[in-house]
Protein backbone atom coordinates (compact mmCIF):
# COMPACT_ATOMS: atom_id res chain seq x y z
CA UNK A 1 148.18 140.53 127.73
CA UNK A 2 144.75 140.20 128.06
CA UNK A 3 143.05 141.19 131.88
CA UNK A 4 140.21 139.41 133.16
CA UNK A 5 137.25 141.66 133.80
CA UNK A 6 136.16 141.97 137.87
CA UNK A 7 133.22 142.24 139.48
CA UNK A 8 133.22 144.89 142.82
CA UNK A 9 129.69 144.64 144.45
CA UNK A 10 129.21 147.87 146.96
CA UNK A 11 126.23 147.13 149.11
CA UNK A 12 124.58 146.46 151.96
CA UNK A 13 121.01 145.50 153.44
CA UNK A 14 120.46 148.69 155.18
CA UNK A 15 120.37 152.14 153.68
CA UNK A 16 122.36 155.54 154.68
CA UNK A 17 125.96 153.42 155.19
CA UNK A 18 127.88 155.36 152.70
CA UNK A 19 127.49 152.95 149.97
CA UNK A 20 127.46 156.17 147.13
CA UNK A 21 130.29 157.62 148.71
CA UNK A 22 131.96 154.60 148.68
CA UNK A 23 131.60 153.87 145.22
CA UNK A 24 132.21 157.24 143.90
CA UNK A 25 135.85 157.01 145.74
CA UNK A 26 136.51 153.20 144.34
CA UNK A 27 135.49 154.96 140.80
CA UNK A 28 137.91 157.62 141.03
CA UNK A 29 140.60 155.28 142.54
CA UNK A 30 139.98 152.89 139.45
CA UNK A 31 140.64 156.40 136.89
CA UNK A 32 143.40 157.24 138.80
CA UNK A 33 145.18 154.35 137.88
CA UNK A 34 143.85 154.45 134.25
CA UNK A 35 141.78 151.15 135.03
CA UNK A 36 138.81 150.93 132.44
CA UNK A 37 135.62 150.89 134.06
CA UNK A 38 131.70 151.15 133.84
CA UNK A 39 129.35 151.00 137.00
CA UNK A 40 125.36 149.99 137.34
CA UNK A 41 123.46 151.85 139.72
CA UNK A 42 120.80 149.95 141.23
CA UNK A 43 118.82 152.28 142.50
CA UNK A 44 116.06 152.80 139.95
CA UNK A 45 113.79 153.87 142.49
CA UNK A 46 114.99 157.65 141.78
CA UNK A 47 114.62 158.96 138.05
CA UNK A 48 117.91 159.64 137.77
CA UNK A 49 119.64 157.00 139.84
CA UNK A 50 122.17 158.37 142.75
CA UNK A 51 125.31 157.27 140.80
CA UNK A 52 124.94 158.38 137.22
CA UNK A 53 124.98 161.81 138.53
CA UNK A 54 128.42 161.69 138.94
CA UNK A 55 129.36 159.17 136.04
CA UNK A 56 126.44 159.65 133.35
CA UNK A 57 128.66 158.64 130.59
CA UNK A 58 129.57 155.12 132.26
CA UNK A 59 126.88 154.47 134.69
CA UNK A 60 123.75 152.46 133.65
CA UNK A 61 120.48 152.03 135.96
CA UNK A 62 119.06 148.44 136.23
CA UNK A 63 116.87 146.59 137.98
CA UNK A 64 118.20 143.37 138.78
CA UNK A 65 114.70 141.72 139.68
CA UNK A 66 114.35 142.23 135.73
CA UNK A 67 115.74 139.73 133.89
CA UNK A 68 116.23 141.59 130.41
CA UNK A 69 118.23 144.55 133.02
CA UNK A 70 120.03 141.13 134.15
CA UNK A 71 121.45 140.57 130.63
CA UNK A 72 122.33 144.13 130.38
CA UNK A 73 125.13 143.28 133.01
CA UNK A 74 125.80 140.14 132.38
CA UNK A 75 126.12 140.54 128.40
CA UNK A 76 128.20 143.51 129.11
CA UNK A 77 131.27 142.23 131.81
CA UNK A 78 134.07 141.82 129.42
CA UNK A 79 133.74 144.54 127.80
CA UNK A 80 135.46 146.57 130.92
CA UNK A 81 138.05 145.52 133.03
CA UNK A 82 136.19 146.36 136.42
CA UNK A 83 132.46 146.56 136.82
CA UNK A 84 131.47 147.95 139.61
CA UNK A 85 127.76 147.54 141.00
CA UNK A 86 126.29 149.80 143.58
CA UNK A 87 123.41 147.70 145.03
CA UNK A 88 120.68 149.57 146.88
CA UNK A 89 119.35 148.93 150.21
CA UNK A 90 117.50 145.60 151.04
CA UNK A 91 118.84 143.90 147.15
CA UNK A 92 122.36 142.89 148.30
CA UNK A 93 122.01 139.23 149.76
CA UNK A 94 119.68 138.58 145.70
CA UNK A 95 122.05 140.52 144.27
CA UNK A 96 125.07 138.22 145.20
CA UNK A 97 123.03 135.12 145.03
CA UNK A 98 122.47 135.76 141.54
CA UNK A 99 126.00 136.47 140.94
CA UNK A 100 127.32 133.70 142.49
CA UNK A 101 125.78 131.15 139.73
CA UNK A 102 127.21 133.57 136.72
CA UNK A 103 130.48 132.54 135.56
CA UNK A 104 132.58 134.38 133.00
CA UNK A 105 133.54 132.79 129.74
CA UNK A 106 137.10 131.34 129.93
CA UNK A 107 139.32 133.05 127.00
């Protein structure tokens, strides 16, 4: 049986809410329970981004206002079952605008 990938957006329009922390626990929950994963931190205004600290071999930084860093999620859902994208402070009402018109191929 074949799972559709999901989507989990962790966000919100104002900074220092506990949006890392909350992502690093849904990560961990998802490994728990031997859910594939990958994340995309959002925060490319530090080098490293906040998330891939913790998850460097799953975590990829983007910038959503980029449309080629657009692709890079959008190209890329099915290939986990849960994608989880931390959206940084002030992006999260664009963010889910521009996921709302996305819609994953039917298999």
């Amino acid at each position: 049986m074949h799972s559709k990938p999901v989507i989990f957006v962790v966000g919100a329009d104002k900074g220092g809410v506990g949006k890392t922390t909350v992502t690093r626990a849904f990560l961990d929950f998802l490994d728990a329970h031997g859910v594939s994963n990958r994340a995309f931190d959002t925060e490319n205004e530090v080098a490293e981004g906040v998330r891939k600290r913790f998850f460097p071999e799953r975590t990829e930084i983007v910038n959503l206002r980029d449309s080629d860093d657009q692709m890079k999620v959008f190209d890329t859902i099915s290939g986990a079952t849960a994608t989880v994208i931390d959206v940084r402070a002030g992006l999260l009402s664009p963010t889910l605008q521009l996921l709302g018109g996305y819609r994953l191929p039917r298999s």
